[in-house]
PDB file of N, CA and C in Angstrom:
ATOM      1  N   UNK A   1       0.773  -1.202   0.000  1.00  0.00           N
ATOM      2  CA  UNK A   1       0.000   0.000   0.000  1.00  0.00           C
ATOM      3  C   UNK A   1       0.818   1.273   0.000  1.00  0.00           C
ATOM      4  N   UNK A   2       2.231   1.152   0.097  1.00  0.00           N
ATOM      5  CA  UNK A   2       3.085   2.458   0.335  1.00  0.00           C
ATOM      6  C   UNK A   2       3.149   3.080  -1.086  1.00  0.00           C
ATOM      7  N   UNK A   3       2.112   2.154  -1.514  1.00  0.00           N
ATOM      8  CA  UNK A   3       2.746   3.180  -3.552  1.00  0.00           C
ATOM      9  C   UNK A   3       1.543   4.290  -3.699  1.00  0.00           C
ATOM     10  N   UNK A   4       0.158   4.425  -2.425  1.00  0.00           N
ATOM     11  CA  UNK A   4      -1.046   4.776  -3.001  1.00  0.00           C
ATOM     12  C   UNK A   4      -0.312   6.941  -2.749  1.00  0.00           C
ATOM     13  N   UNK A   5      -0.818   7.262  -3.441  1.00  0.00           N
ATOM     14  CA  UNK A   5      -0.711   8.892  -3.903  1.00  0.00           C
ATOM     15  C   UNK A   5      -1.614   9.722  -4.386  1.00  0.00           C
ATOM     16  N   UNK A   6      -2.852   9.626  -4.106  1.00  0.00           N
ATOM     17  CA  UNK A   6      -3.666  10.048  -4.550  1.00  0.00           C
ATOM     18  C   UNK A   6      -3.953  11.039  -3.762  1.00  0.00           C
ATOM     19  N   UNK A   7      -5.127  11.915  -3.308  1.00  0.00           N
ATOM     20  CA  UNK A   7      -5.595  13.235  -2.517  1.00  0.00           C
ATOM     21  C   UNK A   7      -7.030  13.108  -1.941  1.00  0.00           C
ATOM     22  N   UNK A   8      -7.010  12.466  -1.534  1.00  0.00           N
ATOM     23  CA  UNK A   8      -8.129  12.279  -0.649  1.00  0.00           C
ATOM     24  C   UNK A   8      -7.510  12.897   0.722  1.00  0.00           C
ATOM     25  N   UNK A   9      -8.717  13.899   1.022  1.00  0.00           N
ATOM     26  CA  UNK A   9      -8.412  14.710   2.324  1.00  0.00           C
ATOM     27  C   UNK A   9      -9.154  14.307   3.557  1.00  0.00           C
ATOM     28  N   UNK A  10     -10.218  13.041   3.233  1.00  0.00           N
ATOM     29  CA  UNK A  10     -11.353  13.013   4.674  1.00  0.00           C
ATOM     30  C   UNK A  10     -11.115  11.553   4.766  1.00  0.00           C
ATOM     31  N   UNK A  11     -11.644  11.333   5.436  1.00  0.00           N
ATOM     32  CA  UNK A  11     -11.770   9.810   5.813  1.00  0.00           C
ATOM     33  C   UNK A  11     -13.377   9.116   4.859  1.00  0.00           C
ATOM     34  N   UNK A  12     -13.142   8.114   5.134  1.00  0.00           N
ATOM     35  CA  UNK A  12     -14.731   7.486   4.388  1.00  0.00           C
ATOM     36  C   UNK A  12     -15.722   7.743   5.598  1.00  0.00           C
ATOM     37  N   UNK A  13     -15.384   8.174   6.940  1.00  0.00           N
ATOM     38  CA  UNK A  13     -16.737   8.695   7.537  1.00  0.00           C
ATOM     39  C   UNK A  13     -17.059  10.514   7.977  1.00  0.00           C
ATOM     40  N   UNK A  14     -16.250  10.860   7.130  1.00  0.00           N
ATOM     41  CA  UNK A  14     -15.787  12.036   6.764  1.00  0.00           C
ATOM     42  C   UNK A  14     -15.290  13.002   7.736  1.00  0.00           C
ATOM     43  N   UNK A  15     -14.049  12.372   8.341  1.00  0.00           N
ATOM     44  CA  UNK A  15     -13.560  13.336   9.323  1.00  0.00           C
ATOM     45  C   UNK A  15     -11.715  13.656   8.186  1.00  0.00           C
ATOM     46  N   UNK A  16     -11.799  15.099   8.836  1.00  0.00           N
ATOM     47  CA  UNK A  16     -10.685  15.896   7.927  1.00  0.00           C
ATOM     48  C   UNK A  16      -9.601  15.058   8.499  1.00  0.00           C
ATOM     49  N   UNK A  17      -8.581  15.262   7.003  1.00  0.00           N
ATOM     50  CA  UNK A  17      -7.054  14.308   7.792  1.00  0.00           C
ATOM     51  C   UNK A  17      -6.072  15.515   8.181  1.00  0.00           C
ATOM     52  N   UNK A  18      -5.362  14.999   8.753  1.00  0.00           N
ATOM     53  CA  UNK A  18      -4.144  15.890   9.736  1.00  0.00           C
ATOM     54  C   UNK A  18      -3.009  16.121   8.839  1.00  0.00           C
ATOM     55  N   UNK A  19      -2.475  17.390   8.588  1.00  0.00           N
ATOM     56  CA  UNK A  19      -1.944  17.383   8.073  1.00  0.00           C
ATOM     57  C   UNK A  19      -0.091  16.589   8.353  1.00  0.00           C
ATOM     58  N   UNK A  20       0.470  15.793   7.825  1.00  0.00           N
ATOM     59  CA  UNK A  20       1.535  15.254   7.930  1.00  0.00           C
ATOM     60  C   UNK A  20       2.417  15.709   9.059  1.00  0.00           C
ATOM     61  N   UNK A  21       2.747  16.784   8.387  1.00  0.00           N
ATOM     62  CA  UNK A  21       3.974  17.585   9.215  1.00  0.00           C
ATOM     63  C   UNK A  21       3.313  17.974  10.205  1.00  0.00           C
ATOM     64  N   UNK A  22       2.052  17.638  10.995  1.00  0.00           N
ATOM     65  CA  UNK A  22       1.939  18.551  11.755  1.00  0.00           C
ATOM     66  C   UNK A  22       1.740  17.199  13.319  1.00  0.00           C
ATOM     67  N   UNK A  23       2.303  17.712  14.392  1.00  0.00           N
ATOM     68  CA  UNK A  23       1.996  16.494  15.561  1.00  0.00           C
ATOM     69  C   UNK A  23       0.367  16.915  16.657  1.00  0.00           C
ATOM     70  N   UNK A  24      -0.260  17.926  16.239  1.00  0.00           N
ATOM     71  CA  UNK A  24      -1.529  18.129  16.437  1.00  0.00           C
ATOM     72  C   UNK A  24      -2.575  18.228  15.855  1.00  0.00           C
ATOM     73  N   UNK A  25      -4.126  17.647  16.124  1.00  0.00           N
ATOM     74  CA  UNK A  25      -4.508  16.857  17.359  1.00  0.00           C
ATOM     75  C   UNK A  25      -3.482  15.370  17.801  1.00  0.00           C
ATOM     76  N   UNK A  26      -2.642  15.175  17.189  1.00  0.00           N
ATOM     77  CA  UNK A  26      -1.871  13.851  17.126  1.00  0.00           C
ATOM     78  C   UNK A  26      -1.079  13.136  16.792  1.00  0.00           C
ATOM     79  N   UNK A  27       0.028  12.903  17.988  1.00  0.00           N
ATOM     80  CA  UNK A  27       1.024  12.650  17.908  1.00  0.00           C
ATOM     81  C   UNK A  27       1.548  11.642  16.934  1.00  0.00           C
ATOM     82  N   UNK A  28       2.525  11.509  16.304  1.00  0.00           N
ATOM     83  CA  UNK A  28       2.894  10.074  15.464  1.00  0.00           C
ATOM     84  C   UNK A  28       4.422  10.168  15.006  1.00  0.00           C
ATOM     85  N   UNK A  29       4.767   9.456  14.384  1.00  0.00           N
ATOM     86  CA  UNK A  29       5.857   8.808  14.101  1.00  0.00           C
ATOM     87  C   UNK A  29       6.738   9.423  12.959  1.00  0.00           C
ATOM     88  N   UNK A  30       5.948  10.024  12.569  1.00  0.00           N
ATOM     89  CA  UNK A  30       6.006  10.872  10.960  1.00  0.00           C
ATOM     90  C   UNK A  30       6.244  12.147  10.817  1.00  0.00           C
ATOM     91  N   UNK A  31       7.624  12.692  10.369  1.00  0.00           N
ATOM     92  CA  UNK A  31       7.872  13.597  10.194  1.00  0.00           C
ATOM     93  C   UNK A  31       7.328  14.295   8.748  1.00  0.00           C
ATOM     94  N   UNK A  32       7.826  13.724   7.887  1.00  0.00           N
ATOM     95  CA  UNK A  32       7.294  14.050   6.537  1.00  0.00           C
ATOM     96  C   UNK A  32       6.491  12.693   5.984  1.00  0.00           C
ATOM     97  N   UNK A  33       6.543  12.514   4.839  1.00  0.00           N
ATOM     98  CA  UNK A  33       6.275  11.382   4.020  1.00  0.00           C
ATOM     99  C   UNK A  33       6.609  11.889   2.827  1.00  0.00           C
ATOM    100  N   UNK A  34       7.123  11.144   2.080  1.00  0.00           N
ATOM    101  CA  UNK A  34       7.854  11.057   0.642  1.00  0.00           C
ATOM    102  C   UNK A  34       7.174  10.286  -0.316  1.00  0.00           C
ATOM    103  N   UNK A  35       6.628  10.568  -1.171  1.00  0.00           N
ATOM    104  CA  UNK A  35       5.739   9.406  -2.030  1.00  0.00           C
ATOM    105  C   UNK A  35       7.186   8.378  -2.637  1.00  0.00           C
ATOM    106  N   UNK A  36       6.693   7.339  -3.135  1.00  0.00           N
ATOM    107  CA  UNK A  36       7.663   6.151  -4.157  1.00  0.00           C
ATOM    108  C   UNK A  36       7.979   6.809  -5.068  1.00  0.00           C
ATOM    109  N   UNK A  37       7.802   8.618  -6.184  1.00  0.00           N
ATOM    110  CA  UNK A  37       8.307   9.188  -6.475  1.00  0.00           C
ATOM    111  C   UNK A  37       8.977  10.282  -6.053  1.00  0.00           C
ATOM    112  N   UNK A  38       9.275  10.288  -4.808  1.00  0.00           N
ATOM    113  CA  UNK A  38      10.482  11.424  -3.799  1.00  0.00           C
ATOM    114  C   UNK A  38       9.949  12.680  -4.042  1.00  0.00           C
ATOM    115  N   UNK A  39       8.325  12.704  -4.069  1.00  0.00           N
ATOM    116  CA  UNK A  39       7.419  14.142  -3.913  1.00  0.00           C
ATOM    117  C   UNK A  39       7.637  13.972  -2.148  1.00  0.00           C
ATOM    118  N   UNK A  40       7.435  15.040  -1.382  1.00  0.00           N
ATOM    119  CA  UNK A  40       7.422  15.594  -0.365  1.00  0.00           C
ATOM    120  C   UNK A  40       5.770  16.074  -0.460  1.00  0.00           C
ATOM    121  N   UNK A  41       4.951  14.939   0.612  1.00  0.00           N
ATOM    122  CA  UNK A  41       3.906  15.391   0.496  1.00  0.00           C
ATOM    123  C   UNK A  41       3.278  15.802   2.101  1.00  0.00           C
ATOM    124  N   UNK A  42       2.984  16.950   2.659  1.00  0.00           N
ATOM    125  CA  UNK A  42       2.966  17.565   3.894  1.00  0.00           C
ATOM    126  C   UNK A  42       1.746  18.052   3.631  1.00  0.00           C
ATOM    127  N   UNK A  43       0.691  17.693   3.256  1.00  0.00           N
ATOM    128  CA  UNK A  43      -0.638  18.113   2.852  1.00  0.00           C
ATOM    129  C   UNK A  43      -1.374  16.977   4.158  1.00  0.00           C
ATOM    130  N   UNK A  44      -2.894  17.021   3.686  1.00  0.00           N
ATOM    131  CA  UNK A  44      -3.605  16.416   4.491  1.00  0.00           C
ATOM    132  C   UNK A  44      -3.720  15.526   4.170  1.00  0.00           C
ATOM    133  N   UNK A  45      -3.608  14.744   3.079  1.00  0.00           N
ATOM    134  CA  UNK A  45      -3.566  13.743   2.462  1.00  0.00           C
ATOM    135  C   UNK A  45      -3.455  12.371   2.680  1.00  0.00           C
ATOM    136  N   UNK A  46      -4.439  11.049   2.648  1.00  0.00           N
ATOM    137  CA  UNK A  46      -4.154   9.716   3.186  1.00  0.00           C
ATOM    138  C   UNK A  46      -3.137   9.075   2.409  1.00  0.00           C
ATOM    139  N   UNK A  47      -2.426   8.341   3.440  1.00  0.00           N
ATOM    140  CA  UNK A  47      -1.340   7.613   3.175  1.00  0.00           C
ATOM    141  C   UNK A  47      -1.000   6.646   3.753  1.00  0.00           C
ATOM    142  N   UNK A  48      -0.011   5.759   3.334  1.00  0.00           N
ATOM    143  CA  UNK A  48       0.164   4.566   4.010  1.00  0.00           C
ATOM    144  C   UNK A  48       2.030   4.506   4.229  1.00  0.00           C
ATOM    145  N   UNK A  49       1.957   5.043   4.894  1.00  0.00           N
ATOM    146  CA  UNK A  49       3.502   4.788   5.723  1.00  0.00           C
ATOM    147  C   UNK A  49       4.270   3.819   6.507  1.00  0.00           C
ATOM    148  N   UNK A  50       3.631   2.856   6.285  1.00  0.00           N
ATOM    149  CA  UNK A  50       3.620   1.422   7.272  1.00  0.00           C
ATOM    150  C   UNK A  50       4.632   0.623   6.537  1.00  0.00           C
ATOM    151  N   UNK A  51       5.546   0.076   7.297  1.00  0.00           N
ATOM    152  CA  UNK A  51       5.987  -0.930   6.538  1.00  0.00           C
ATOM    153  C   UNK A  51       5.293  -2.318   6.954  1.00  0.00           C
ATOM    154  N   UNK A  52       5.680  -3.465   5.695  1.00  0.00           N
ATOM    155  CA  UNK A  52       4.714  -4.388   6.114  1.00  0.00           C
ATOM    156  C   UNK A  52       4.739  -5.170   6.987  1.00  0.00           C
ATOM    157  N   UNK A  53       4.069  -5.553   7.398  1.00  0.00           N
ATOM    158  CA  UNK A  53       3.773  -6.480   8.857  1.00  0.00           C
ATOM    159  C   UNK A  53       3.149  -4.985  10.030  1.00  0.00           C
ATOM    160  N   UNK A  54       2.922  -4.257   9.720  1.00  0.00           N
ATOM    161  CA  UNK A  54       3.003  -3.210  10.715  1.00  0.00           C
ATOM    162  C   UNK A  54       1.399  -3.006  10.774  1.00  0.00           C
ATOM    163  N   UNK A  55       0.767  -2.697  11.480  1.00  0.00           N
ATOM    164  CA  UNK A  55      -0.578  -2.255  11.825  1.00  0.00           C
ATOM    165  C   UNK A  55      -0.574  -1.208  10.917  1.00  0.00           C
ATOM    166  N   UNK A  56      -0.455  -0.413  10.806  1.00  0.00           N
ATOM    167  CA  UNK A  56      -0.936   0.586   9.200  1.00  0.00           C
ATOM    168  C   UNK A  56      -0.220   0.299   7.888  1.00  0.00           C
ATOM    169  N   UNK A  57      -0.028  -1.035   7.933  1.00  0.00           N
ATOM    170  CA  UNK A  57       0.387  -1.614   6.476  1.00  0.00           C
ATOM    171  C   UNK A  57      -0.783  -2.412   6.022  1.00  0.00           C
ATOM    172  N   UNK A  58      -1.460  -2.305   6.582  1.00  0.00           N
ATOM    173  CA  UNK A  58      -3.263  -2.283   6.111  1.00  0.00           C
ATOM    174  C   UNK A  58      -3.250  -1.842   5.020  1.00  0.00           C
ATOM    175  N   UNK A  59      -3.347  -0.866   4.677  1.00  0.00           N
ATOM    176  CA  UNK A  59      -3.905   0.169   3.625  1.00  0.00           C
ATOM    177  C   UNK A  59      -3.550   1.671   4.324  1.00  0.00           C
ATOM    178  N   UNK A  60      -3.753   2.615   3.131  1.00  0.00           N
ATOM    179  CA  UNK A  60      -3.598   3.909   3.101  1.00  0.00           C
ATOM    180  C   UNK A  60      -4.601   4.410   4.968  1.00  0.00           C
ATOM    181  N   UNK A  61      -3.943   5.579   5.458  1.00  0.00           N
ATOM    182  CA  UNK A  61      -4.783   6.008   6.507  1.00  0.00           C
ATOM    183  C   UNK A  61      -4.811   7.747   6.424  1.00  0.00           C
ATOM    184  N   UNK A  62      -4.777   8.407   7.453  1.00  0.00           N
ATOM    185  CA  UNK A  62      -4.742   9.292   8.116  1.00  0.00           C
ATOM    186  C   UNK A  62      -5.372   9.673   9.365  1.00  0.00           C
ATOM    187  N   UNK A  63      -4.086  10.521   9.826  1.00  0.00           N
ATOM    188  CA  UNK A  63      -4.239  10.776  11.203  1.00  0.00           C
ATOM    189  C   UNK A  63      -5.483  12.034  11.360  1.00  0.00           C
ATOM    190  N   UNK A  64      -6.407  11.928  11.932  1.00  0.00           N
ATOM    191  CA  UNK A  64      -7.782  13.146  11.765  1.00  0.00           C
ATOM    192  C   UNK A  64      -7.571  14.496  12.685  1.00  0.00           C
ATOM    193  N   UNK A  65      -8.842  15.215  12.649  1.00  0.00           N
ATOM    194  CA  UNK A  65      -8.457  16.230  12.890  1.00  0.00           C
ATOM    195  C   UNK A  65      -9.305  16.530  14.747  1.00  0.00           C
ATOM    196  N   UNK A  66     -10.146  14.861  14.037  1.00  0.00           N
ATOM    197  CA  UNK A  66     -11.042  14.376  15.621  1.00  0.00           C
ATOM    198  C   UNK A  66      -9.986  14.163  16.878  1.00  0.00           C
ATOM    199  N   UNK A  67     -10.021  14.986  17.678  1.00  0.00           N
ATOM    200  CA  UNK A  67      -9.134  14.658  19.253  1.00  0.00           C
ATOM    201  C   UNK A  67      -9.812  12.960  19.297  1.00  0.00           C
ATOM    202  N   UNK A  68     -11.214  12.617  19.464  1.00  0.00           N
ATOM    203  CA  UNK A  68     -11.593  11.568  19.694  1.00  0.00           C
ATOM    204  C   UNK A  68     -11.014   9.871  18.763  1.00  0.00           C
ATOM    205  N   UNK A  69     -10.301  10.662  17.698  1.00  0.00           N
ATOM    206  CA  UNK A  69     -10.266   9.524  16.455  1.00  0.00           C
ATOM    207  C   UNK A  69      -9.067   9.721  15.960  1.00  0.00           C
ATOM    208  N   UNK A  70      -8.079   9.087  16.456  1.00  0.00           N
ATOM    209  CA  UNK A  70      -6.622   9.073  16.392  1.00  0.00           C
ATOM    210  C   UNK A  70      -6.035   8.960  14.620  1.00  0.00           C
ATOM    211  N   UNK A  71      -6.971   8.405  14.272  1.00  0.00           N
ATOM    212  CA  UNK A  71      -6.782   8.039  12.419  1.00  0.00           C
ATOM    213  C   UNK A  71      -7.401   6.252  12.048  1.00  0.00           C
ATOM    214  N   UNK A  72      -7.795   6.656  10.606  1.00  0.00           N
ATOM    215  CA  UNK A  72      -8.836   6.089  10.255  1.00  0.00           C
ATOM    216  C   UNK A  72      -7.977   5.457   9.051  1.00  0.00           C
ATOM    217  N   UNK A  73      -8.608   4.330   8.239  1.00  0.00           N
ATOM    218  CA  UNK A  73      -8.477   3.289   7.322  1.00  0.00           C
ATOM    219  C   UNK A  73      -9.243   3.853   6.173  1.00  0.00           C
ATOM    220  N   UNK A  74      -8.260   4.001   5.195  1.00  0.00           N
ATOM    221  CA  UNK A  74      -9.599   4.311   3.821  1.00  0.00           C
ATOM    222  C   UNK A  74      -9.525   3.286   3.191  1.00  0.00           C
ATOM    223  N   UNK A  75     -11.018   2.928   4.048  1.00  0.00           N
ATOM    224  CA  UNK A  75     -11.415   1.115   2.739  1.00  0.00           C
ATOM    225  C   UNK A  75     -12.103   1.722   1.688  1.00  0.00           C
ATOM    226  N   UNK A  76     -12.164   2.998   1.471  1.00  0.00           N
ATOM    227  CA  UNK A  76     -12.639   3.446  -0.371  1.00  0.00           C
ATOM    228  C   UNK A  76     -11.865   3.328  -1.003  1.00  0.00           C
ATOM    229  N   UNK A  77     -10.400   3.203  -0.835  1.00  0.00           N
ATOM    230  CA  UNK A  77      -9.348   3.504  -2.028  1.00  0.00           C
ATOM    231  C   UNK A  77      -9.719   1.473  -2.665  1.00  0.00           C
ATOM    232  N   UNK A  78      -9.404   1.499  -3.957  1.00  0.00           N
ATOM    233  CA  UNK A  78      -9.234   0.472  -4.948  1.00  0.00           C
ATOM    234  C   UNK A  78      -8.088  -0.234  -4.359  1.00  0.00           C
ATOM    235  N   UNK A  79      -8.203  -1.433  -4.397  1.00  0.00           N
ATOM    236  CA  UNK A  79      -6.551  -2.143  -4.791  1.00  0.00           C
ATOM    237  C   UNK A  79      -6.721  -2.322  -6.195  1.00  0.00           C
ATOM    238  N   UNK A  80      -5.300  -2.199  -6.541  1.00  0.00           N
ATOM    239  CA  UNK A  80      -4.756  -2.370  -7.988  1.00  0.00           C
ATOM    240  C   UNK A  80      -5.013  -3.608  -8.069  1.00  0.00           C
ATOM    241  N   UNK A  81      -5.199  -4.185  -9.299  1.00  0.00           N
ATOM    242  CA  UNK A  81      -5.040  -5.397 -10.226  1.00  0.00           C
ATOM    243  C   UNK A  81      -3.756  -5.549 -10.117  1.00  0.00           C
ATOM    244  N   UNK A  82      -3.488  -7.061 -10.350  1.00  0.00           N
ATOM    245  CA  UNK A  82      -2.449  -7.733 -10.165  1.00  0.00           C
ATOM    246  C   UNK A  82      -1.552  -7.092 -11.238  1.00  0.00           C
ATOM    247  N   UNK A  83      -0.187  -7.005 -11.460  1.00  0.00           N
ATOM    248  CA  UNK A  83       0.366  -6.363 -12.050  1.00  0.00           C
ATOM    249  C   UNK A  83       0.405  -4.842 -12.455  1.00  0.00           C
ATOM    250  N   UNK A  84      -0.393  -4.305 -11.765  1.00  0.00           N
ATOM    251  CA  UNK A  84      -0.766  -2.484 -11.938  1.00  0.00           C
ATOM    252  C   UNK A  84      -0.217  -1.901 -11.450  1.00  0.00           C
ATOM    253  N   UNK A  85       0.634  -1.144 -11.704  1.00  0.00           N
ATOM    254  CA  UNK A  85       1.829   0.417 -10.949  1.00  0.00           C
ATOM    255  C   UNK A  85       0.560   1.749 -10.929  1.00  0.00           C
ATOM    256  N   UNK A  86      -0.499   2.242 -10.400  1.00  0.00           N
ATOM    257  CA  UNK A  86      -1.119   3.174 -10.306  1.00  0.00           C
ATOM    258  C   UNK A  86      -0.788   3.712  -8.652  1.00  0.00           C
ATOM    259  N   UNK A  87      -0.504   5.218  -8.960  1.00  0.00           N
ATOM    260  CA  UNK A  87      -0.862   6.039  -7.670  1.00  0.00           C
ATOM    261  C   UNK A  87      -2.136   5.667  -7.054  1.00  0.00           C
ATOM    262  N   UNK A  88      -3.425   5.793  -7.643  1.00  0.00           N
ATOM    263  CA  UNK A  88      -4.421   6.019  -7.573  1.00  0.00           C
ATOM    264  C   UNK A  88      -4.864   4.736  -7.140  1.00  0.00           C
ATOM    265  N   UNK A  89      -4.285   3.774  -6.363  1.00  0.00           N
ATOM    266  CA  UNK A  89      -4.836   2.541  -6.064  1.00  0.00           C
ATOM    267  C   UNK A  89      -4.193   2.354  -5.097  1.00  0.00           C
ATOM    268  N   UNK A  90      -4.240   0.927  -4.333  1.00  0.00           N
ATOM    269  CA  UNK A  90      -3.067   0.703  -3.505  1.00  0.00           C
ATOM    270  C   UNK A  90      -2.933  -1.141  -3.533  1.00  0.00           C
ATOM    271  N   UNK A  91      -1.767  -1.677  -3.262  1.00  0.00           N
ATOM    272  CA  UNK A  91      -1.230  -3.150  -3.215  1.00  0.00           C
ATOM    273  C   UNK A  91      -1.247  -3.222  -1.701  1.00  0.00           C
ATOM    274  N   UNK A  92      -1.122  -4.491  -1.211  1.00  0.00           N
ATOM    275  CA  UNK A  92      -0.675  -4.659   0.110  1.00  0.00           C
ATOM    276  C   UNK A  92       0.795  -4.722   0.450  1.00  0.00           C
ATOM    277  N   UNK A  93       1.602  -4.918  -0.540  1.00  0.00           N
ATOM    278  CA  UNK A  93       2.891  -4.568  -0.270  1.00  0.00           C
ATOM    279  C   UNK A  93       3.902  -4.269  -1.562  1.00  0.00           C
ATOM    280  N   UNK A  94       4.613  -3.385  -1.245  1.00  0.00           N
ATOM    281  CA  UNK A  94       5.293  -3.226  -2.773  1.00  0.00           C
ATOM    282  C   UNK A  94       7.028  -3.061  -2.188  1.00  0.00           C
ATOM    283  N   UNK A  95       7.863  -3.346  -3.672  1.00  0.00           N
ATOM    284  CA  UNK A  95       9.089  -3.417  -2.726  1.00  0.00           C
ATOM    285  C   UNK A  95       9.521  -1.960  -2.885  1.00  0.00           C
ATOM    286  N   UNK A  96      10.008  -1.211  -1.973  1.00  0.00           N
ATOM    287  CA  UNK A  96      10.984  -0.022  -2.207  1.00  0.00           C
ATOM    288  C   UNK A  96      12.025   0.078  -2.998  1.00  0.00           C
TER     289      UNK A  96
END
C-alpha cells in the first residue's frame, strides 16, 4: 500500500485528515512522508507509511483532525489489479 498517492483529504466517515507535518490533534511517528516518487507530500492527504507487517500496512490512513479519532483506514481507495503500478490505487505490499 506504500505506492497509493492520490488526494483524498477526509476519511470514508468524513472526518478531515491531519496534516503530515503537523503532531496536532496527534502525535505520530512521521515527520514528513515522501511518495515512491520522492514528492514531499505535507498536505492532508491519506497515506500509508507502514511498513509491512506493521498495523498501518493495512492500507492507506490518516491521522484526523477528531481529538476523539486518532486516524482512520480508507477502505474506499481500490486495490490495484495484479500487475498495476497506479498512484491512484493501492497493493498490500510493494518493494521499495
Amino acid at each position: 500500500g506504500k505506492s497509493y498517492d492520490g488526494r483524498m483529504q477526509s476519511t470514508p466517515e468524513g472526518r478531515i485528515c491531519q496534516r503530515l507535518d503537523s503532531q496536532h490533534p496527534h502525535t505520530h511517528g512521521f515527520v514528513t512522508w515522501t511518495s515512491h516518487g520522492g514528492i514531499t507530500h505535507n498536505e492532508n492527504f491519506c497515506r500509508n507509511p507502514g511498513k509491512a507487517g506493521s498495523v498501518n500496512s493495512i492500507g492507506p490512513l490518516c491521522f484526523t483532525m477528531d481529538q476523539d479519532t486518532p486516524f482512520e483506514f480508507f477502505t474506499n481507495v481500490p486495490y490495484c489489479p495484479e500487475g498495476t503500478f497506479d498512484c491512484l490505487c493501492f497493493r498490500y505490499s510493494i518493494q521499495a
